[in-house]
Protein backbone atom coordinates (compact mmCIF):
# COMPACT_ATOMS: atom_id res chain seq x y z
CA UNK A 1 -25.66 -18.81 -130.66
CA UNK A 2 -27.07 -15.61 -129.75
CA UNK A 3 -24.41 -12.65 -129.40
CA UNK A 4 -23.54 -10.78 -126.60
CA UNK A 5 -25.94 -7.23 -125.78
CA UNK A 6 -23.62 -4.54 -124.74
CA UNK A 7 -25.59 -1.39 -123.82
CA UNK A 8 -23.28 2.02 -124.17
CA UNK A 9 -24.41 4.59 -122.19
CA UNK A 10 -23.21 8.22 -123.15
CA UNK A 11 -23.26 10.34 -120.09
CA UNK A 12 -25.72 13.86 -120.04
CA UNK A 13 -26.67 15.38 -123.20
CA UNK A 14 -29.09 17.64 -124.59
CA UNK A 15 -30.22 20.61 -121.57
CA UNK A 16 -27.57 18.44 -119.59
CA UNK A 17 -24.33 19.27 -120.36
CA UNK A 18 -22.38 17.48 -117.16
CA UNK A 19 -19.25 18.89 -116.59
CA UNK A 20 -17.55 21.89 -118.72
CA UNK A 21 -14.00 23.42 -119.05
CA UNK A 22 -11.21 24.27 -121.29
CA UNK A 23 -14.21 24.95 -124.40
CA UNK A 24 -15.26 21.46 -123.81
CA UNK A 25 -18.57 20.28 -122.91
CA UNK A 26 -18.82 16.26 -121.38
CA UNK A 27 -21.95 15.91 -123.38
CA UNK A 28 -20.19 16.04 -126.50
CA UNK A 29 -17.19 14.25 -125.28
CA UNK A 30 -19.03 11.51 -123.81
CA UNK A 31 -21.33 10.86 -126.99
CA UNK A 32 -18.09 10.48 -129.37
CA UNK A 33 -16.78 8.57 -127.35
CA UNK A 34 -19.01 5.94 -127.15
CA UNK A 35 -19.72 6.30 -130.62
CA UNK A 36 -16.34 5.17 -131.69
CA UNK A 37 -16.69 2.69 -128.65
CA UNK A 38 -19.80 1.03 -131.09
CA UNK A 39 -17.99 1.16 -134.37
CA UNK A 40 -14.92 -0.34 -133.18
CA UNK A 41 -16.91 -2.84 -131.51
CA UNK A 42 -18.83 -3.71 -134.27
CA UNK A 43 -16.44 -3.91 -136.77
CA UNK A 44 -14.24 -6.22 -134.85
CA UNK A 45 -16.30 -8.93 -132.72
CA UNK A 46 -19.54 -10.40 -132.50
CA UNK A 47 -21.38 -8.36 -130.78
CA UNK A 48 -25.00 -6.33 -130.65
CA UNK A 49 -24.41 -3.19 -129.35
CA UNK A 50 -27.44 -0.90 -127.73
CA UNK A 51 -26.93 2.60 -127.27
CA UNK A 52 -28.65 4.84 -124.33
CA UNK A 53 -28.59 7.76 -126.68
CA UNK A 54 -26.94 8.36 -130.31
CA UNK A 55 -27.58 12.29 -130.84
CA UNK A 56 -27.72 15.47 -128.62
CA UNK A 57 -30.71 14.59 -126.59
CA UNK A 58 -31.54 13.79 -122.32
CA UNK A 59 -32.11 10.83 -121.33
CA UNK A 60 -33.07 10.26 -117.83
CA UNK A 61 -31.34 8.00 -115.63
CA UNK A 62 -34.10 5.89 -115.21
CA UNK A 63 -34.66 5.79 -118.53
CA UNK A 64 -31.12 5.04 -119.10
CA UNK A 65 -31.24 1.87 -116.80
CA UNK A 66 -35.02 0.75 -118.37
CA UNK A 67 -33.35 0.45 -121.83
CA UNK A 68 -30.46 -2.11 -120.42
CA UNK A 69 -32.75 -3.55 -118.80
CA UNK A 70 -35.46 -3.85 -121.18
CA UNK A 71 -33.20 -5.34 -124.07
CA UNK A 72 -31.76 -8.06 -122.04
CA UNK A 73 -28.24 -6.09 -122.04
CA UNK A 74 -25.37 -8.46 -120.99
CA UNK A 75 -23.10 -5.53 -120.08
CA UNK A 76 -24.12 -1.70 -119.33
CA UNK A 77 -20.78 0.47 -120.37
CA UNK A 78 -21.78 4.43 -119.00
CA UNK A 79 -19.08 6.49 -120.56
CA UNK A 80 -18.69 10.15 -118.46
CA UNK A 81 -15.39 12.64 -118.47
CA UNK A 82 -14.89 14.49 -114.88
CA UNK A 83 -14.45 17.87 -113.87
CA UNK A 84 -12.88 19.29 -110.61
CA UNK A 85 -10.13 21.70 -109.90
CA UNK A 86 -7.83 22.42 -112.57
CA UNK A 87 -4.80 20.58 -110.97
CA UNK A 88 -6.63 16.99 -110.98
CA UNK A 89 -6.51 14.98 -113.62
CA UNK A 90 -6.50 11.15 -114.88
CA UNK A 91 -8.57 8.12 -115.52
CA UNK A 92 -10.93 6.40 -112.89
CA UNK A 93 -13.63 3.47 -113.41
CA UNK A 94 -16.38 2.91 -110.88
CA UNK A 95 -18.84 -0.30 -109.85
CA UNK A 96 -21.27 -0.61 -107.66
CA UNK A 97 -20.64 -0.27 -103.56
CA UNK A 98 -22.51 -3.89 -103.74
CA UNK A 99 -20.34 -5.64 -106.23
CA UNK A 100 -18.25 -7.91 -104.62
CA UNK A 101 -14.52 -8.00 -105.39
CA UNK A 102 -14.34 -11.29 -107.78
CA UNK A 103 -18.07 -10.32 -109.14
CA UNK A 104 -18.40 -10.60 -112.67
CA UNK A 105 -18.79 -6.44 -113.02
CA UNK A 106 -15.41 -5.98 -110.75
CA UNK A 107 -13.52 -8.58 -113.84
CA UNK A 108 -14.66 -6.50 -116.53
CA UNK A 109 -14.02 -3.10 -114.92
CA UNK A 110 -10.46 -4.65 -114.41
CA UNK A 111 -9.90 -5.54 -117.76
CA UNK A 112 -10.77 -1.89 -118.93
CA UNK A 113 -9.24 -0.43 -116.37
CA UNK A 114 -6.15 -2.29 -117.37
CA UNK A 115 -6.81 -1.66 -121.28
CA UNK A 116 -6.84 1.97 -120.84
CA UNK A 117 -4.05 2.77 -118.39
CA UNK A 118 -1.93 0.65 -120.85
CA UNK A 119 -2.67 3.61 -123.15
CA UNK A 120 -2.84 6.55 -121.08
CA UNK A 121 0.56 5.89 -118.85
CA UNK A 122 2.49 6.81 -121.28
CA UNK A 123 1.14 9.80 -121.80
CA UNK A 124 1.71 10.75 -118.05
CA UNK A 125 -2.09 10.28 -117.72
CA UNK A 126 -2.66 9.39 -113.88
CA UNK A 127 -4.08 5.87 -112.65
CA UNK A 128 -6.67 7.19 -110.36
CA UNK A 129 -7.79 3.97 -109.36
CA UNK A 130 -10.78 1.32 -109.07
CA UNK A 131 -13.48 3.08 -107.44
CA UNK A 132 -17.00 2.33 -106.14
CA UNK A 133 -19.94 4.47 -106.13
CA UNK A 134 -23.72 4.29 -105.40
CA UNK A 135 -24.51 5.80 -108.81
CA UNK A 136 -27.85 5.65 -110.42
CA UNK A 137 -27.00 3.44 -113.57
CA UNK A 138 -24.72 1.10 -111.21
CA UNK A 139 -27.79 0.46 -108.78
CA UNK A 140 -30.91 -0.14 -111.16
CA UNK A 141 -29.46 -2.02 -114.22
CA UNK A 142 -29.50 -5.64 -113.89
CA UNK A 143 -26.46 -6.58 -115.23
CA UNK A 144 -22.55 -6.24 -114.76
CA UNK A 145 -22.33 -2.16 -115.03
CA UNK A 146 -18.77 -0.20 -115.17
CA UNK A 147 -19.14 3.49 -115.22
CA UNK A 148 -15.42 5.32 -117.00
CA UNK A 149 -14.29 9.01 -116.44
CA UNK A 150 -12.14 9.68 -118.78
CA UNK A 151 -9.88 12.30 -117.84
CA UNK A 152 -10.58 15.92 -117.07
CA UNK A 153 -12.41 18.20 -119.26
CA UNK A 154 -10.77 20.88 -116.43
CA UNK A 155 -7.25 19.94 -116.54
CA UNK A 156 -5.44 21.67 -119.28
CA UNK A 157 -3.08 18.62 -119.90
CA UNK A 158 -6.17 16.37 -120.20
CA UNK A 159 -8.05 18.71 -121.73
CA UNK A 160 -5.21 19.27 -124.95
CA UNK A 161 -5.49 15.23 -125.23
CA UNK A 162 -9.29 14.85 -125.09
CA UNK A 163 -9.17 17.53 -127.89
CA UNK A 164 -7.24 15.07 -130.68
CA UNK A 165 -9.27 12.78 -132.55
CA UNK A 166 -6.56 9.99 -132.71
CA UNK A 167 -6.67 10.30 -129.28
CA UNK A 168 -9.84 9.87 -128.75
CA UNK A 169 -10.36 6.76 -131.40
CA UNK A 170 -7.21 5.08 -129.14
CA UNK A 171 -9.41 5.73 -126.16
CA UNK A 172 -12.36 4.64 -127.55
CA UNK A 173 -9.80 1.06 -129.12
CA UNK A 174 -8.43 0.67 -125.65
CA UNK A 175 -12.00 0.98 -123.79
CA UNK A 176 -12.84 -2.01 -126.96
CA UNK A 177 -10.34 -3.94 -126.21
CA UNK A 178 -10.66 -4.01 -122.42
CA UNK A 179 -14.85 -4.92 -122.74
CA UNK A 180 -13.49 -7.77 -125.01
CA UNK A 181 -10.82 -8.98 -122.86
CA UNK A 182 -13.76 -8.89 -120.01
CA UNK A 183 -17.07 -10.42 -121.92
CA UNK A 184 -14.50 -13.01 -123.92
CA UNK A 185 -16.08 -11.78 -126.96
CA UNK A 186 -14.88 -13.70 -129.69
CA UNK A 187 -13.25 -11.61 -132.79
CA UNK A 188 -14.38 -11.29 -135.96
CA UNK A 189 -12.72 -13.76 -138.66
CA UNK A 190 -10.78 -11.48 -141.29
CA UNK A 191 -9.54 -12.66 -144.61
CA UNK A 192 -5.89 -13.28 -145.44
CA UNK A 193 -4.44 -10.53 -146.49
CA UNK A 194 -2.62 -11.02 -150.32
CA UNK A 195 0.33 -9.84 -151.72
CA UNK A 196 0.32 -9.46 -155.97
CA UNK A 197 3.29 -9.15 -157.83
CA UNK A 198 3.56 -7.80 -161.05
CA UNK A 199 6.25 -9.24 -163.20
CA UNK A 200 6.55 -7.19 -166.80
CA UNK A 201 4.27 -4.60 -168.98
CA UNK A 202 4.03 -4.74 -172.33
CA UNK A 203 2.55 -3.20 -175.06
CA UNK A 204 1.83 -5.91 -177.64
CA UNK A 205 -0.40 -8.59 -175.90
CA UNK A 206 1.48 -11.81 -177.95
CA UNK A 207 4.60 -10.09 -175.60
CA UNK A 208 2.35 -10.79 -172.45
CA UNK A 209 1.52 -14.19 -174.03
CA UNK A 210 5.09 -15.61 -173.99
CA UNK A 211 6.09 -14.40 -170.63
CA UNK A 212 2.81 -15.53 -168.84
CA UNK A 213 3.52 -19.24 -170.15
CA UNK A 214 7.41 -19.15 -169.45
CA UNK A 215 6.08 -18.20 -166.19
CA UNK A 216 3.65 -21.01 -166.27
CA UNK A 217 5.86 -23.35 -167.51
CA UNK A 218 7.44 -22.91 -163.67
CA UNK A 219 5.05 -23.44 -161.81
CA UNK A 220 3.38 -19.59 -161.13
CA UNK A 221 -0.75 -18.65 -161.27
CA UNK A 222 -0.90 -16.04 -164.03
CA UNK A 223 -3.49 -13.95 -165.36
CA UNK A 224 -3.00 -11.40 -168.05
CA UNK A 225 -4.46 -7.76 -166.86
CA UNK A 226 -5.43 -5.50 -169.52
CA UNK A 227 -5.14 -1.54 -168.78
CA UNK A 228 -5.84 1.42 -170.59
CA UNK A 229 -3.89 5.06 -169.79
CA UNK A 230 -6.54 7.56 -168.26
């Protein structure tokens, strides 16, 4: 069964910076982001991920939709940070002015939406709200498309947050875990995790010997581990 295409779409980049403020630039922002976005997706479901751009370079909007559109995407993810007067400040998600309200895009934008407010409330991050917009990459990509701005690059508050790298890899989780939640991806299978215990060290191996069949003798797995000092 084939899996899921999710196309990431870092907003601006390269002559483009998009919005700017407290020494941050939404390029940059937007681009690790999204990057942690794909690694956490990868790692933990199966998934094919497609990204609009990986490094510092423009990528028209056009272009931007053609590569979605191109590869088949399932879901188009655009990942942007906003910028207004230094008072305003939150988190705000945005479909398309034609998606209807229990359209496949409007479910997945509410299952992010949900997944990242669940993080950013208690940081006193504000719920700005489901929105709808007649944006570029929401109009010409064929598929369910959610476009995120993720807090303010011009609000000191959100600004000080965006600036942590935890931060920003919980953003990127909760953003993960709201696309999965959404698309029903299905998780990847880990192994058990195992717990050893070490019973004795000795320094003559007939030592080991005895204890490793007393042990045996009561029912335990044992295997004899030989180390050297460094």
């Amino acid at each position: 069964m084939p899996k899921p295409l999710v196309c990431l779409d870092p907003g601006h980049g390269g002559a483009d910076p998009g919005a700017a403020g407290n020494s941050l630039a939404e390029k940059d922002l937007a681009l690790d982001l999204a990057l942690r976005i794909r690694e956490e997706l990868l790692s933990g479901y199966h998934v094919d991920v497609l990204m609009t751009r990986e490094t510092d370079t423009f990528v028209s909007l056009a272009d931007r939709a053609r590569m979605a559109n191109d590869a088949g995407a399932d879901y188009f993810h655009s990942v942007h940070l906003n910028a207004f007067e230094p008072s305003a400040r939150g988190y705000e998600d945005f479909v398309h002015t034609s998606v209807r309200d229990d359209g496949r895009a409007a479910r997945i934008r509410a299952a992010v939406h949900e997944a990242v407010m669940e993080l950013l409330t208690p940081y006193g991050v504000p719920d700005r709200g489901y929105k709808r917009a007649d944006f570029f990459v929401l109009r010409e990509t064929a598929m369910p498309a959610v476009l995120t701005e993720n807090l303010f690059v011009t609000n000191e508050a959100d600004a000080g947050l965006l600036r942590q790298e935890l931060f920003r890899q919980a953003l990127a989780r909760a953003h993960v875990r709201g696309i999965a939640r959404g698309l029903g991806l299905q998780p990847v299978a880990r192994p058990p995790v195992l717990y050893k215990v070490q019973v004795g060290a000795f320094t003559q191996r007939e030592n080991a010997e005895r204890l490793a069949a007393e042990l045996r003798d009561k029912g335990y797995s044992v295997y004899i581990v030989r180390t050297s000092p460094d």
